[in-house]
C-alpha atoms as a PDB file:
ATOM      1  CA  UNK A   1       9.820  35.074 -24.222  1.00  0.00           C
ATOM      2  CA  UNK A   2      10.971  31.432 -24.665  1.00  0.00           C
ATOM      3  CA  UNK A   3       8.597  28.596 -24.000  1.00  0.00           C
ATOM      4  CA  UNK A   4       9.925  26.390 -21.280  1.00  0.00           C
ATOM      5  CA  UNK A   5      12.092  23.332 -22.507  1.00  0.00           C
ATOM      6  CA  UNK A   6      10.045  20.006 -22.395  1.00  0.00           C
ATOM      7  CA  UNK A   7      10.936  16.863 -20.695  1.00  0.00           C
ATOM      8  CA  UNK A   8      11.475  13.949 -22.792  1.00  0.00           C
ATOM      9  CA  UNK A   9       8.759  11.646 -21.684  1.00  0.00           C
ATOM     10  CA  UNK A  10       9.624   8.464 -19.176  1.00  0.00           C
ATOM     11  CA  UNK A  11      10.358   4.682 -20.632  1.00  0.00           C
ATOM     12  CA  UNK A  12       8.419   1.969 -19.357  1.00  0.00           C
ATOM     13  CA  UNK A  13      10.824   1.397 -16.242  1.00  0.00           C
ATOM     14  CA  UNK A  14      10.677   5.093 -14.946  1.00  0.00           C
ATOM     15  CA  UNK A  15       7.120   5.290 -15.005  1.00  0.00           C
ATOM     16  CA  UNK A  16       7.072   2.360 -12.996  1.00  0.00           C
ATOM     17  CA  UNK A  17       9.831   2.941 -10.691  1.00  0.00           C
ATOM     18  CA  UNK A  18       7.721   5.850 -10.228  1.00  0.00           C
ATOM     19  CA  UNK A  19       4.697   4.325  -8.620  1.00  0.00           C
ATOM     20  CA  UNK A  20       6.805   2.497  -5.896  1.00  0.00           C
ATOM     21  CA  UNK A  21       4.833   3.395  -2.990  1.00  0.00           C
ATOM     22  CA  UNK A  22       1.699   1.938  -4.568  1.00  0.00           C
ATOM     23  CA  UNK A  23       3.440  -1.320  -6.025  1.00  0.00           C
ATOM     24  CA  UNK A  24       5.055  -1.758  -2.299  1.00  0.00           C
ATOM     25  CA  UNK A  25       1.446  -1.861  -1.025  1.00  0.00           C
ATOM     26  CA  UNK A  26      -0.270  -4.118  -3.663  1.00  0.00           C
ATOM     27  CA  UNK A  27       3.006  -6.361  -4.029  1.00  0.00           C
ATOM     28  CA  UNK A  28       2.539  -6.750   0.032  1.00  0.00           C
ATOM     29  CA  UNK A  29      -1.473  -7.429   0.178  1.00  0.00           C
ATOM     30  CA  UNK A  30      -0.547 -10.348  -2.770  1.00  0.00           C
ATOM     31  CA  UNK A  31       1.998 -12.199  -0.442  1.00  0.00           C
ATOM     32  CA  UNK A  32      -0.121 -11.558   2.010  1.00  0.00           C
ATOM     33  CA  UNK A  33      -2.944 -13.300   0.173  1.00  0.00           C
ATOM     34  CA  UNK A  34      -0.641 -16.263  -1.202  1.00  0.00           C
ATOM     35  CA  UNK A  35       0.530 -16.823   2.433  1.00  0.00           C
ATOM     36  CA  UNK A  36      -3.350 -17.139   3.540  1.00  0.00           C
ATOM     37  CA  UNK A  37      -4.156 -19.345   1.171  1.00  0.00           C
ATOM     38  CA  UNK A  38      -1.562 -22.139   1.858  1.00  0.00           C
ATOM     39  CA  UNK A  39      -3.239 -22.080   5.351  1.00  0.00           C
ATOM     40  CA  UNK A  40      -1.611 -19.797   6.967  1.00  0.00           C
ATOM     41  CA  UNK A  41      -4.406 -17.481   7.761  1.00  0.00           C
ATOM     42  CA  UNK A  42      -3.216 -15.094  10.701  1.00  0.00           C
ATOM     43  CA  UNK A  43       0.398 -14.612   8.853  1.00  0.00           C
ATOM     44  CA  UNK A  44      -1.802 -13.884   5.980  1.00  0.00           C
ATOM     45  CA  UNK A  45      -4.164 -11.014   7.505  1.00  0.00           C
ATOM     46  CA  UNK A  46      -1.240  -9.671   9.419  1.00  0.00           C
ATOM     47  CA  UNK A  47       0.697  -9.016   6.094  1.00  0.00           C
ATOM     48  CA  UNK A  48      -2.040  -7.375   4.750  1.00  0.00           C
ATOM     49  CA  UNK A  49      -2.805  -5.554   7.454  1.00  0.00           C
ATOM     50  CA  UNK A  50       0.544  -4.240   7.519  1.00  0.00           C
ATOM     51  CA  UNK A  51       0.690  -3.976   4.113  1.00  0.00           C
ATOM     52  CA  UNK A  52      -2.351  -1.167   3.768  1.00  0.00           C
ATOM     53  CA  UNK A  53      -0.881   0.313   7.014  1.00  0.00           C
ATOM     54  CA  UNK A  54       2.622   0.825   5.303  1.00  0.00           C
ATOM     55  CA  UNK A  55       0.342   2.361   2.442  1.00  0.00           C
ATOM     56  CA  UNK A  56      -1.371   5.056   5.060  1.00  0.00           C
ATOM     57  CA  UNK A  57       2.552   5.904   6.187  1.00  0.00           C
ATOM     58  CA  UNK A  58       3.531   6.652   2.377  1.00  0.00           C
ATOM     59  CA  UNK A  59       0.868   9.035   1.568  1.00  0.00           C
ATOM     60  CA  UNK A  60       2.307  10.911   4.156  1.00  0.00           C
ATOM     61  CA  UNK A  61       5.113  11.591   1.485  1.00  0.00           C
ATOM     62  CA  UNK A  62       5.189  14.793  -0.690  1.00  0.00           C
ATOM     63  CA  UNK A  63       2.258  14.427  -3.572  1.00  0.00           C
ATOM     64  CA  UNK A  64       4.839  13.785  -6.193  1.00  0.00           C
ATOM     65  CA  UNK A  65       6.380  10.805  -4.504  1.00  0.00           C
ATOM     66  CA  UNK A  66       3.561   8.761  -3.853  1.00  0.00           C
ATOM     67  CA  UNK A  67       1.906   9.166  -7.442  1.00  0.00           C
ATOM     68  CA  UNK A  68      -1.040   6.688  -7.456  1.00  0.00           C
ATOM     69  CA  UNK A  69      -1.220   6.147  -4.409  1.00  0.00           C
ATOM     70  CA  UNK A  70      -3.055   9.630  -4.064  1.00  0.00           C
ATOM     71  CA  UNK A  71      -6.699   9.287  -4.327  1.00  0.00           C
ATOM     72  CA  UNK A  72      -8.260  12.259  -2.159  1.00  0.00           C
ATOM     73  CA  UNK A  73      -6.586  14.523   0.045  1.00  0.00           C
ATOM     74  CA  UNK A  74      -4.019  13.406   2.171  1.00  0.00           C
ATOM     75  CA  UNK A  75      -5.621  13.610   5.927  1.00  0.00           C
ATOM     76  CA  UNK A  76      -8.713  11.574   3.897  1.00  0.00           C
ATOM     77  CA  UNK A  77      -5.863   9.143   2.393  1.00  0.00           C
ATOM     78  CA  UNK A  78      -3.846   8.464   5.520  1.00  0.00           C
ATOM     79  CA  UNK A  79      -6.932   8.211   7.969  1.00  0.00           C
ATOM     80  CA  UNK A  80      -8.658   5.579   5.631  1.00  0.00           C
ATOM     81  CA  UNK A  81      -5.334   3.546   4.824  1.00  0.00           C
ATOM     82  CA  UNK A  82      -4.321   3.764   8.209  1.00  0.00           C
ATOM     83  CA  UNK A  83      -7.659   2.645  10.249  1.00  0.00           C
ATOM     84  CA  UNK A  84      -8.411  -0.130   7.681  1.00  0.00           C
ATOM     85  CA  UNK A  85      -4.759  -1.345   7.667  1.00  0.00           C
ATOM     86  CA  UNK A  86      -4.500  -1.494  11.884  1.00  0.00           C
ATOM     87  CA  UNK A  87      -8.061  -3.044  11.870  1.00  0.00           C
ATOM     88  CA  UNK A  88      -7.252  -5.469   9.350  1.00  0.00           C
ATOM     89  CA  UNK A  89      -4.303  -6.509  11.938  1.00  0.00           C
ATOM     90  CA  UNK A  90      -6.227  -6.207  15.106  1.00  0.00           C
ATOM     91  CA  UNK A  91      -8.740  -8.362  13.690  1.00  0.00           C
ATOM     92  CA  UNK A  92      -5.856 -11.223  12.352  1.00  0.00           C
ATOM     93  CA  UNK A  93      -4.785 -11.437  16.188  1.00  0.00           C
ATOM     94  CA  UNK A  94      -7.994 -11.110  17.886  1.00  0.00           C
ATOM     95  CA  UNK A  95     -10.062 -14.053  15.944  1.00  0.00           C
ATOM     96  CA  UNK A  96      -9.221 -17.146  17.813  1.00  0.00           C
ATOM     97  CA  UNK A  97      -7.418 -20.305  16.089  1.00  0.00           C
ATOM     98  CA  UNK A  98      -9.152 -22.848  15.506  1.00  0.00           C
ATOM     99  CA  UNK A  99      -8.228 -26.301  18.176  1.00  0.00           C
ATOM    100  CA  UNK A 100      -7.127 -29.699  16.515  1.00  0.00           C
END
């Protein structure tokens, strides 16, 4: 019996192409976190929000495409990413702006 052939490992850029879902989330949540710091709060927290909401919609990918993303099982995952990332936006549009 032959041993099965091995895969050359990945450069630099496919291991990182491969972790798109996560780097979509955390690349997100930073804009989102420059934007509220030049005062634009609400546009801020929304990004974020949506950011961490996008990331609950990716783990519902296959296992293999979402790579780091994956921290527990996926109902745990998606519940978690989900309710934090819609709360996080609820909570940008509900806190009223400040009058000048």
């Amino acid at each position: 019996m032959t041993a099965p052939a091995e895969r050359p490992p990945k450069n630099f850029a496919q291991q990182v192409l491969g972790q798109w879902p996560l780097a979509a989330v955390l690349l997100g949540s930073f804009a989102g976190l420059i934007v509220a710091a030049s005062s634009h709060w609400r546009a801020g927290t929304t990004l974020i929000g949506l950011s961490i909401t996008m990331g609950g919609l990716f783990r519902l990918l296959p296992n293999r495409r979402v790579g780091l993303l994956t921290v527990r099982n996926k109902l745990v995952d998606t519940i978690v990413l989900l309710t934090l990332g819609i709360g996080i936006t609820v909570l940008a549009w509900l806190v009223p702006a400040l009058r000048n």
